[in-house]
C-alpha atoms as a PDB file:
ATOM      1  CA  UNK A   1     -49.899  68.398  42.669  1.00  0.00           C
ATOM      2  CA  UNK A   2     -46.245  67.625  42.219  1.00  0.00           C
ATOM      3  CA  UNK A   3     -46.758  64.920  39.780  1.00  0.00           C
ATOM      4  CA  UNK A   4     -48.447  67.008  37.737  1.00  0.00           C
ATOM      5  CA  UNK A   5     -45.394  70.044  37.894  1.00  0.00           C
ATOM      6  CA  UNK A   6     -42.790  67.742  37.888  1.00  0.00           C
ATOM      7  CA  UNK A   7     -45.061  66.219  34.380  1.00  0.00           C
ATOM      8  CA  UNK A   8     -45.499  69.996  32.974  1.00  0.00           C
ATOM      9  CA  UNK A   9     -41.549  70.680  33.717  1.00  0.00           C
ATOM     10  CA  UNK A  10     -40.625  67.527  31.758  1.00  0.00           C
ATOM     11  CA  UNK A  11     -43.154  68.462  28.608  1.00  0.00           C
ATOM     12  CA  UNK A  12     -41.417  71.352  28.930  1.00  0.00           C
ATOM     13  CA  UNK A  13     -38.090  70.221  28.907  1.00  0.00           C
ATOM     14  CA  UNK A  14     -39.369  68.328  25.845  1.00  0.00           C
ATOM     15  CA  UNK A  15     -40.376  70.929  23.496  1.00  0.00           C
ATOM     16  CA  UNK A  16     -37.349  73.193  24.443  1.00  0.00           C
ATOM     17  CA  UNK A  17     -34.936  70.475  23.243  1.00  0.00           C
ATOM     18  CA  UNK A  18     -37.032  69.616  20.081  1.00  0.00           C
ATOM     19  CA  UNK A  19     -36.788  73.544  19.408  1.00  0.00           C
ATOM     20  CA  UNK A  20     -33.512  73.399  20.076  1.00  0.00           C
ATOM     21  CA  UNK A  21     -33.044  70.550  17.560  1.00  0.00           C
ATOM     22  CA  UNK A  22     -35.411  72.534  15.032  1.00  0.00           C
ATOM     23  CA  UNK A  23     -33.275  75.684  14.869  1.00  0.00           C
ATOM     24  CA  UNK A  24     -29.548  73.425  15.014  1.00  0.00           C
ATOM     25  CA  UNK A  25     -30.738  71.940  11.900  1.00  0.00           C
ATOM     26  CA  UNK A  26     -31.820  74.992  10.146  1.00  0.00           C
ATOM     27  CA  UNK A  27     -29.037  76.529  10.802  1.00  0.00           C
ATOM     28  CA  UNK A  28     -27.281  73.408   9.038  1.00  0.00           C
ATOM     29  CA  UNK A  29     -29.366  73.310   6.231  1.00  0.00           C
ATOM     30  CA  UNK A  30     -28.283  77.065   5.151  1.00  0.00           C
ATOM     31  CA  UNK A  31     -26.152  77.010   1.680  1.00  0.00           C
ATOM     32  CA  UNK A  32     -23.480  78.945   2.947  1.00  0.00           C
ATOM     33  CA  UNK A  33     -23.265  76.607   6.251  1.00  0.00           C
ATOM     34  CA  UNK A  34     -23.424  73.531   3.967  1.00  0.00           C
ATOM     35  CA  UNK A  35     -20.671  74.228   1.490  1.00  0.00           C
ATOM     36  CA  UNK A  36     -18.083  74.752   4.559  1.00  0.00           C
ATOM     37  CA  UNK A  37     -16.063  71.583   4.877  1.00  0.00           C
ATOM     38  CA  UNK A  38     -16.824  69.269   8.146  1.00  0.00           C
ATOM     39  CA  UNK A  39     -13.777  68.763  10.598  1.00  0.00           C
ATOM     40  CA  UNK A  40     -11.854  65.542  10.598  1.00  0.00           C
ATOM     41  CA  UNK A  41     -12.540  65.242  14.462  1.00  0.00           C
ATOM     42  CA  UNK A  42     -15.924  65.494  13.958  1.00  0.00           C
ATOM     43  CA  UNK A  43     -16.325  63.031  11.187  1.00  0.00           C
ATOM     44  CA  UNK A  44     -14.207  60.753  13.550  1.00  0.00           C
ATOM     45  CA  UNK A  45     -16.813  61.366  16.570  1.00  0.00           C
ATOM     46  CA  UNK A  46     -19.741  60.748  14.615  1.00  0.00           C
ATOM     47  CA  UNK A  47     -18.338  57.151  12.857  1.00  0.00           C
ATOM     48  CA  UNK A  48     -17.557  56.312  16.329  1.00  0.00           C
ATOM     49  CA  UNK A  49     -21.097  57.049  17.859  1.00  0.00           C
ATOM     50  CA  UNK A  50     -22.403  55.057  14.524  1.00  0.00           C
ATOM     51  CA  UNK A  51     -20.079  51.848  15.304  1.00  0.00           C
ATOM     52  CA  UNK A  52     -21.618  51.438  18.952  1.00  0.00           C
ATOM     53  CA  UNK A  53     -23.953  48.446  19.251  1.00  0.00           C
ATOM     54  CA  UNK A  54     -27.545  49.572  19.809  1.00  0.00           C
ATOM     55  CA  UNK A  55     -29.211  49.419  23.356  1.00  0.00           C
ATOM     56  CA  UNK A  56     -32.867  48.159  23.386  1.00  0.00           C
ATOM     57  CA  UNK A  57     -33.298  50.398  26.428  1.00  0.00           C
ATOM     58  CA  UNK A  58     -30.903  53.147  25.536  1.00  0.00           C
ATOM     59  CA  UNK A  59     -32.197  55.431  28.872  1.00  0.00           C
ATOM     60  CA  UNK A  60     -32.140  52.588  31.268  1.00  0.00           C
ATOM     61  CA  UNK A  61     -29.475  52.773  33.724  1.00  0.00           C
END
């Protein structure tokens, strides 16, 4: 019985983040939010997340 909760709380975890991820990039892909510049820092952030080397098993610890 606590497989199967501890399986239903992760699906749910699941779909709560991908509707999380649905409405961020809604959100993004609105005109007026598109036209607004993006900050320097966060152009910096995101070429230094794309430099990192890729991990075959990016959730192993």
């Amino acid at each position: 019985m606590r497989q199967q909760t501890a399986i239903g709380q992760a699906d749910a975890e699941r779909r709560l983040w991908l509707s999380m991820l649905i409405d961020a990039m809604e959100e993004a892909a609105r005109p007026e939010i598109r036209s607004q510049p993006c900050p320097p820092a966060v152009l910096e952030g995101l070429r230094a997340q794309l430099a990192k080397s890729v991990s075959r098993y990016p959730f192993a610890a």
